[in-house]
PDB file of N, CA and C in Angstrom:
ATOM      1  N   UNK A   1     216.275  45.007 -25.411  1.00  0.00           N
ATOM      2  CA  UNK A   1     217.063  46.204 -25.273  1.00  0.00           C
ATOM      3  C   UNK A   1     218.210  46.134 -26.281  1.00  0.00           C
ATOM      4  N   UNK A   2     217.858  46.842 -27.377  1.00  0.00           N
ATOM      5  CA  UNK A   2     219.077  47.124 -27.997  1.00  0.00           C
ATOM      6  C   UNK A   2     220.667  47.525 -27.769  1.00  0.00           C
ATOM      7  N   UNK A   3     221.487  47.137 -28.416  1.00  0.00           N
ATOM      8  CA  UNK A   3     222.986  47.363 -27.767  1.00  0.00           C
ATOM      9  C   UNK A   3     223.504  48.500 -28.424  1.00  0.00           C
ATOM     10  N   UNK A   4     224.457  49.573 -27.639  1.00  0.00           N
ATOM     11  CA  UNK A   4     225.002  50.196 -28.501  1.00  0.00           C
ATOM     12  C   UNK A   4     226.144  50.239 -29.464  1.00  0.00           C
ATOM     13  N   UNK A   5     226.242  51.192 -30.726  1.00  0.00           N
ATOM     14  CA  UNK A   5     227.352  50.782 -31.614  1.00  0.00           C
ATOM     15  C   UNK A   5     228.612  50.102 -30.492  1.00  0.00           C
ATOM     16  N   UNK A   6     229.222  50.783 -29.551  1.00  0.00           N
ATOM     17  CA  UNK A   6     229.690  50.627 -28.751  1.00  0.00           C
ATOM     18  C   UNK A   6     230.069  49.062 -28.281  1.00  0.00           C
ATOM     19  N   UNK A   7     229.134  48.436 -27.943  1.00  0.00           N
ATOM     20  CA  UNK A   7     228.538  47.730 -27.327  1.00  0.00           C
ATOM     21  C   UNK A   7     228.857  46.570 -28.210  1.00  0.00           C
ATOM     22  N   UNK A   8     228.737  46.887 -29.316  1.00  0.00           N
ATOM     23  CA  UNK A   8     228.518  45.835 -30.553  1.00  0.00           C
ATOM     24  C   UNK A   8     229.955  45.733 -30.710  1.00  0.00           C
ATOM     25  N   UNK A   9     230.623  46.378 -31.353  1.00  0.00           N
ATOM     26  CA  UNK A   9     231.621  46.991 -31.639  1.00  0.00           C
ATOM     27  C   UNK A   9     232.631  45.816 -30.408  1.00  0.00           C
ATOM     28  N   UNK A  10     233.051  46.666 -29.218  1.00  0.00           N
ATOM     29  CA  UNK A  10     233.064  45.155 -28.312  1.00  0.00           C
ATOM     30  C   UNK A  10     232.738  43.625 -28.234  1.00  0.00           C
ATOM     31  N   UNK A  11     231.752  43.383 -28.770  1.00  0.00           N
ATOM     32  CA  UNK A  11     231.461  42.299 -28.420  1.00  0.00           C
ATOM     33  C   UNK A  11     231.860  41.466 -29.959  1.00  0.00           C
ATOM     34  N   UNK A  12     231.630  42.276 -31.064  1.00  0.00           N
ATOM     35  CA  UNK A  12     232.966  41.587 -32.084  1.00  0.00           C
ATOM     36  C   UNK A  12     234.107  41.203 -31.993  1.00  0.00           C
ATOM     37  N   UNK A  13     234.833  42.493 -31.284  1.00  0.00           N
ATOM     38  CA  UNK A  13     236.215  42.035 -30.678  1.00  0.00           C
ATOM     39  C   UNK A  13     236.596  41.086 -30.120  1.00  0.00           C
ATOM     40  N   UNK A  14     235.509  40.852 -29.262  1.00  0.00           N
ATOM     41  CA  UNK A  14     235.811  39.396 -28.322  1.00  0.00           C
ATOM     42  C   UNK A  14     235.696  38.239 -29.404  1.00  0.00           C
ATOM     43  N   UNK A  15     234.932  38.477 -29.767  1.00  0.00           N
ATOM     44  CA  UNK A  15     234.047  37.507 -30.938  1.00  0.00           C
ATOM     45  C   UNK A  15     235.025  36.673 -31.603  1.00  0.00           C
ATOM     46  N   UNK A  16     236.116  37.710 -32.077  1.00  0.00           N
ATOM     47  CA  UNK A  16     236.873  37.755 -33.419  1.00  0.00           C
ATOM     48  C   UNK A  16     238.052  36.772 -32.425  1.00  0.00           C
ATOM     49  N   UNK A  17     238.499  37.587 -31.283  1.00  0.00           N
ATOM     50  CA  UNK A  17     239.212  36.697 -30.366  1.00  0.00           C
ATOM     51  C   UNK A  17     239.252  35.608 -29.609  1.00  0.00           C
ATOM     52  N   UNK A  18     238.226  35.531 -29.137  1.00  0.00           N
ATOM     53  CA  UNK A  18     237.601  34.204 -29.236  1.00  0.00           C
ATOM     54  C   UNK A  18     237.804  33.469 -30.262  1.00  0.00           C
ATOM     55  N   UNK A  19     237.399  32.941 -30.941  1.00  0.00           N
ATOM     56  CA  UNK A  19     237.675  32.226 -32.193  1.00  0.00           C
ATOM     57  C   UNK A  19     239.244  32.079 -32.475  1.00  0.00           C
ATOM     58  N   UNK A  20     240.178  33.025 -32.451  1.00  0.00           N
ATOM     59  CA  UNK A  20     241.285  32.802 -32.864  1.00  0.00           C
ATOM     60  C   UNK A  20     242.001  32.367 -31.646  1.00  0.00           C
ATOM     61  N   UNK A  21     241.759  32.617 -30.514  1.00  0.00           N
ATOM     62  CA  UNK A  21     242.343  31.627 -29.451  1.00  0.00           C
ATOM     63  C   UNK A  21     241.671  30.142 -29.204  1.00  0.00           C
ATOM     64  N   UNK A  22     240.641  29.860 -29.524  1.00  0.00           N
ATOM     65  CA  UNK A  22     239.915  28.784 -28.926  1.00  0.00           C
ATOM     66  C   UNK A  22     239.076  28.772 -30.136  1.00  0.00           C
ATOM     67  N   UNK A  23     238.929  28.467 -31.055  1.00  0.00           N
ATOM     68  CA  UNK A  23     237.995  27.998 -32.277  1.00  0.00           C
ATOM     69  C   UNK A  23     236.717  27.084 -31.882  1.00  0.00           C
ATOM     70  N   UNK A  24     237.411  25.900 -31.699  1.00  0.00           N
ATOM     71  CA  UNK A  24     236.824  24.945 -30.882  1.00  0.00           C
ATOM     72  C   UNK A  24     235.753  25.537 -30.395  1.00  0.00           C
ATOM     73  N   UNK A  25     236.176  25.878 -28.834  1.00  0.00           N
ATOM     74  CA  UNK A  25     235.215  26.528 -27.860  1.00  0.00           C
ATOM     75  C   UNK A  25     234.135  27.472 -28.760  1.00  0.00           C
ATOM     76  N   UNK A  26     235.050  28.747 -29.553  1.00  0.00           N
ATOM     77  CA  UNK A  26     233.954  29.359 -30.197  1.00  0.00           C
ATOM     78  C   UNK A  26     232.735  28.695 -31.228  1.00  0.00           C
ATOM     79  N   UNK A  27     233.339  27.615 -31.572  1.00  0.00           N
ATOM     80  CA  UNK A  27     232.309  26.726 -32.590  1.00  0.00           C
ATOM     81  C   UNK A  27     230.816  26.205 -31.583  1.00  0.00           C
ATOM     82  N   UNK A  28     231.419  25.602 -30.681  1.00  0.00           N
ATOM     83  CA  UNK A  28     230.185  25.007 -29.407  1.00  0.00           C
ATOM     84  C   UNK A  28     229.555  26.007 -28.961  1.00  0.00           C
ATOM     85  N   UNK A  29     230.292  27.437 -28.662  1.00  0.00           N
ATOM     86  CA  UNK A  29     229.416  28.661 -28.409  1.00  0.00           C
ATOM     87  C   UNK A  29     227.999  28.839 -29.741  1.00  0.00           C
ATOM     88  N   UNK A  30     228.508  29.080 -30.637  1.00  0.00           N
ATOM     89  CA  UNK A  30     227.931  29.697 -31.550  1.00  0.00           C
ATOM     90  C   UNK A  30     226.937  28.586 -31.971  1.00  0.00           C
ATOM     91  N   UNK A  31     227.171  27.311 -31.601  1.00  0.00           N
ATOM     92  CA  UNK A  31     225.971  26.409 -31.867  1.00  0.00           C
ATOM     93  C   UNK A  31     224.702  26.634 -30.390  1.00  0.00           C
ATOM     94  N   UNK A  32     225.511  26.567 -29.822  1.00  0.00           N
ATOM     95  CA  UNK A  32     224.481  27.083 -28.667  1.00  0.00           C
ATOM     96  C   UNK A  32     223.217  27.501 -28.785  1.00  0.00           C
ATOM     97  N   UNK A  33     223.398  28.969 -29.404  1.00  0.00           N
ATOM     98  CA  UNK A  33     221.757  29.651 -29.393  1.00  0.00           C
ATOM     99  C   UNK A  33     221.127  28.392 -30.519  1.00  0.00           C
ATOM    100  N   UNK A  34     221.656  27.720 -31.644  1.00  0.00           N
ATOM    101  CA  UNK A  34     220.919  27.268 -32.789  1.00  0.00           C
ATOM    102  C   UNK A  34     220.176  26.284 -31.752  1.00  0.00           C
ATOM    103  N   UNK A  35     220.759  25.678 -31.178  1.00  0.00           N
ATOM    104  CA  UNK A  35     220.255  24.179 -30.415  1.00  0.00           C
ATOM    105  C   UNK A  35     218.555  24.587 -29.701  1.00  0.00           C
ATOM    106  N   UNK A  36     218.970  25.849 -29.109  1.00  0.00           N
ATOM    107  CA  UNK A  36     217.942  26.248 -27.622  1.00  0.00           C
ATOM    108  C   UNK A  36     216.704  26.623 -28.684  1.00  0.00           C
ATOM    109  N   UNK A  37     216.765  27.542 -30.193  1.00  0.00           N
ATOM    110  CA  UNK A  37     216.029  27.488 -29.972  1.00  0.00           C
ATOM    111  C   UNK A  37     215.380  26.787 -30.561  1.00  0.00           C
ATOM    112  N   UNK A  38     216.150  25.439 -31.223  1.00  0.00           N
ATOM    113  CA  UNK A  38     215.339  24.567 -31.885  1.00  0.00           C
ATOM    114  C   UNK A  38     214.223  23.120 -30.760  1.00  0.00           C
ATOM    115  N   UNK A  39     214.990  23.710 -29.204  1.00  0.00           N
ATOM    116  CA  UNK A  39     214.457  23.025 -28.210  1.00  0.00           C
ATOM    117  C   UNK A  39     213.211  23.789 -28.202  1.00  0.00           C
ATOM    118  N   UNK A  40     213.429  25.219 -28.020  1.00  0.00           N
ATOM    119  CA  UNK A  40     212.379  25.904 -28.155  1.00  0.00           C
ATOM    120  C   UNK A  40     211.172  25.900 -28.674  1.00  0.00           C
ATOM    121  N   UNK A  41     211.088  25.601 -30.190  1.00  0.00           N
ATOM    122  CA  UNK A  41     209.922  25.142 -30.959  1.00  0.00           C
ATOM    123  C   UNK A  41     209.464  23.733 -30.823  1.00  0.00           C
ATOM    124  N   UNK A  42     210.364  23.200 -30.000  1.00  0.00           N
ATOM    125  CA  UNK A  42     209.702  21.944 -29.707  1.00  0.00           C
ATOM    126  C   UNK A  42     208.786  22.024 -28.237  1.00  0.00           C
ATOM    127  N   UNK A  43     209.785  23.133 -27.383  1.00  0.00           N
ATOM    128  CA  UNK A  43     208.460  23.083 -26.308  1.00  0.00           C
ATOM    129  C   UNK A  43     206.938  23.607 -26.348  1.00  0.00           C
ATOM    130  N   UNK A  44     207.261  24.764 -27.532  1.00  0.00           N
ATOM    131  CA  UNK A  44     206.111  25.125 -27.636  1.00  0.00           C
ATOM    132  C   UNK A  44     204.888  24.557 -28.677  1.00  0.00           C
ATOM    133  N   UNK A  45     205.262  23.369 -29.256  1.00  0.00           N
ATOM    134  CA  UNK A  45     204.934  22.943 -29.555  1.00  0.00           C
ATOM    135  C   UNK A  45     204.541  21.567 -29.248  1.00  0.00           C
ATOM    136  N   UNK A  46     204.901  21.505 -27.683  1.00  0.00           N
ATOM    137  CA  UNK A  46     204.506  20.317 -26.882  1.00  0.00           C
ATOM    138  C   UNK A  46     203.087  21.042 -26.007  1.00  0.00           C
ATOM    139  N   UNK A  47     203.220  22.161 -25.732  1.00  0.00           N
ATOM    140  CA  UNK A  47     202.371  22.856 -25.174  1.00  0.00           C
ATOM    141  C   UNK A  47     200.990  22.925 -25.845  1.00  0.00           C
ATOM    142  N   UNK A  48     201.453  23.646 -27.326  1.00  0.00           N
ATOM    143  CA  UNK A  48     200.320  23.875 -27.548  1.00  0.00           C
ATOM    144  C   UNK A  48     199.284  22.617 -28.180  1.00  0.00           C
ATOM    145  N   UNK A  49     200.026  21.075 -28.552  1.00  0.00           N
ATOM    146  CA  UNK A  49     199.516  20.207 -28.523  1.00  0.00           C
ATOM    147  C   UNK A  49     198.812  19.657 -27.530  1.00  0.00           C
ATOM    148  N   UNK A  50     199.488  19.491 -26.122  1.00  0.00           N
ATOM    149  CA  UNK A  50     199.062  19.546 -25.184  1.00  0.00           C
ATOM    150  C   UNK A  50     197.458  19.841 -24.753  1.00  0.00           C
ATOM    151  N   UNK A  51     197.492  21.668 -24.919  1.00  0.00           N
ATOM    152  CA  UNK A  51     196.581  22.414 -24.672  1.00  0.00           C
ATOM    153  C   UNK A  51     195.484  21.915 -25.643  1.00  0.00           C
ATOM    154  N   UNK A  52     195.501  21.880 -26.742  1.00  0.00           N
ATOM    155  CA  UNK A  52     194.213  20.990 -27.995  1.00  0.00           C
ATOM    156  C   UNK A  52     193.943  20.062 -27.169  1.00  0.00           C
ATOM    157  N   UNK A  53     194.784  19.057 -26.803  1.00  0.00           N
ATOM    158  CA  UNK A  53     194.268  17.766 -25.944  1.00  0.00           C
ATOM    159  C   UNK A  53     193.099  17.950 -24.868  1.00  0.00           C
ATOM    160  N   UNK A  54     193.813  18.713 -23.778  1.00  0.00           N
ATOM    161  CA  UNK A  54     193.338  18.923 -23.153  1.00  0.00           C
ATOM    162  C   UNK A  54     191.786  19.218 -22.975  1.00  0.00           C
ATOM    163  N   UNK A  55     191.751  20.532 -23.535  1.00  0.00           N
ATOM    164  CA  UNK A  55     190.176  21.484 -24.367  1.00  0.00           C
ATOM    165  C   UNK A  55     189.695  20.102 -24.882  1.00  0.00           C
ATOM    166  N   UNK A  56     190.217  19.557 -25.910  1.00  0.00           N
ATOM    167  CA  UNK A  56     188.958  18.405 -26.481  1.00  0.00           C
ATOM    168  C   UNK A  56     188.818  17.799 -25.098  1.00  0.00           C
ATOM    169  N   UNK A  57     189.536  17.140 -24.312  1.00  0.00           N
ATOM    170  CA  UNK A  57     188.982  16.326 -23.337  1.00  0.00           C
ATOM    171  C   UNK A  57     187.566  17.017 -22.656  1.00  0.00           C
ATOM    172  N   UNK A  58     187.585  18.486 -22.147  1.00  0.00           N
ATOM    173  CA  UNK A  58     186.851  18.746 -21.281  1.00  0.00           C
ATOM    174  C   UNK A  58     185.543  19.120 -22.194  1.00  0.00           C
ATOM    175  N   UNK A  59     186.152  19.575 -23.538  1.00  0.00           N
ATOM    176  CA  UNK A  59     184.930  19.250 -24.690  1.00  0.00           C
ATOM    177  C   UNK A  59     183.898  18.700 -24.523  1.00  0.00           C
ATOM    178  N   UNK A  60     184.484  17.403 -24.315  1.00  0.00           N
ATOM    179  CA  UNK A  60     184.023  16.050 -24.432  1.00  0.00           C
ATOM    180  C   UNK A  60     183.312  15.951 -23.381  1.00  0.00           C
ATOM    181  N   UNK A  61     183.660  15.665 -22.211  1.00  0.00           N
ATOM    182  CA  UNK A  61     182.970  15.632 -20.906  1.00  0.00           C
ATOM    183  C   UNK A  61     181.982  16.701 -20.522  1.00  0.00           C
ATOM    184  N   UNK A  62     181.855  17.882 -20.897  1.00  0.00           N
ATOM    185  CA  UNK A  62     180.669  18.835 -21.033  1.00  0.00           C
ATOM    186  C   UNK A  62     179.818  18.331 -21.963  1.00  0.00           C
ATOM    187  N   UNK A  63     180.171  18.057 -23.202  1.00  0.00           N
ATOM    188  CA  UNK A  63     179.020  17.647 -23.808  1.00  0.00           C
ATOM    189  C   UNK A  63     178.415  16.097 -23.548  1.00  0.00           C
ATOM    190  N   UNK A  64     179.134  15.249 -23.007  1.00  0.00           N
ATOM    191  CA  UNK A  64     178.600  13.820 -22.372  1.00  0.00           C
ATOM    192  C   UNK A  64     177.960  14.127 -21.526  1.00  0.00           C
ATOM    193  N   UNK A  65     178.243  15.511 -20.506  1.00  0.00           N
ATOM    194  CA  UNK A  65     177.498  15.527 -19.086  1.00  0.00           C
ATOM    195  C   UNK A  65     176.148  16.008 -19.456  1.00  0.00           C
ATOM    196  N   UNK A  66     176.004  16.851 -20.655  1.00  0.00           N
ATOM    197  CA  UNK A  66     174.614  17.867 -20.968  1.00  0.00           C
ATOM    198  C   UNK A  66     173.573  16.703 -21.647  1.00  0.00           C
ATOM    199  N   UNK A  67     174.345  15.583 -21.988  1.00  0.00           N
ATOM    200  CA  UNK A  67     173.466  14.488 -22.609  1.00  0.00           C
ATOM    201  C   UNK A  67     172.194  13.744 -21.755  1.00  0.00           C
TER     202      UNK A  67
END
């Protein structure tokens, strides 16, 4: 859901204020999203390794069982 000019507009303000009261704090904010979604590509990339594993296993065992 997109935000409006409005919306945006606000949330700079804070943005801008933030930072000039609490830098700090705003620095750990703004690393935030970078972190999640670099967790991110790691989960999904635990998954979809995972999932290959998996499939070959049962691969495997269908074609041992048809033997």
């Amino acid at each position: 859901m997109a935000l409006s000019m409005e919306e945006q507009r606000i949330l700079m303000q804070i943005e801008v204020r933030l930072s000039e009261d609490d830098p700090r704090l705003a620095h750990r904010l703004s690393r935030l999203g970078e972190d999640r979604t670099g967790h991110r590509v790691r989960v999904v990339a635990v998954v979809v390794v995972t999932a290959i594993v998996v499939l070959a296993a049962v691969g495997g065992a269908v074609a041992a069982a048809m033997s």
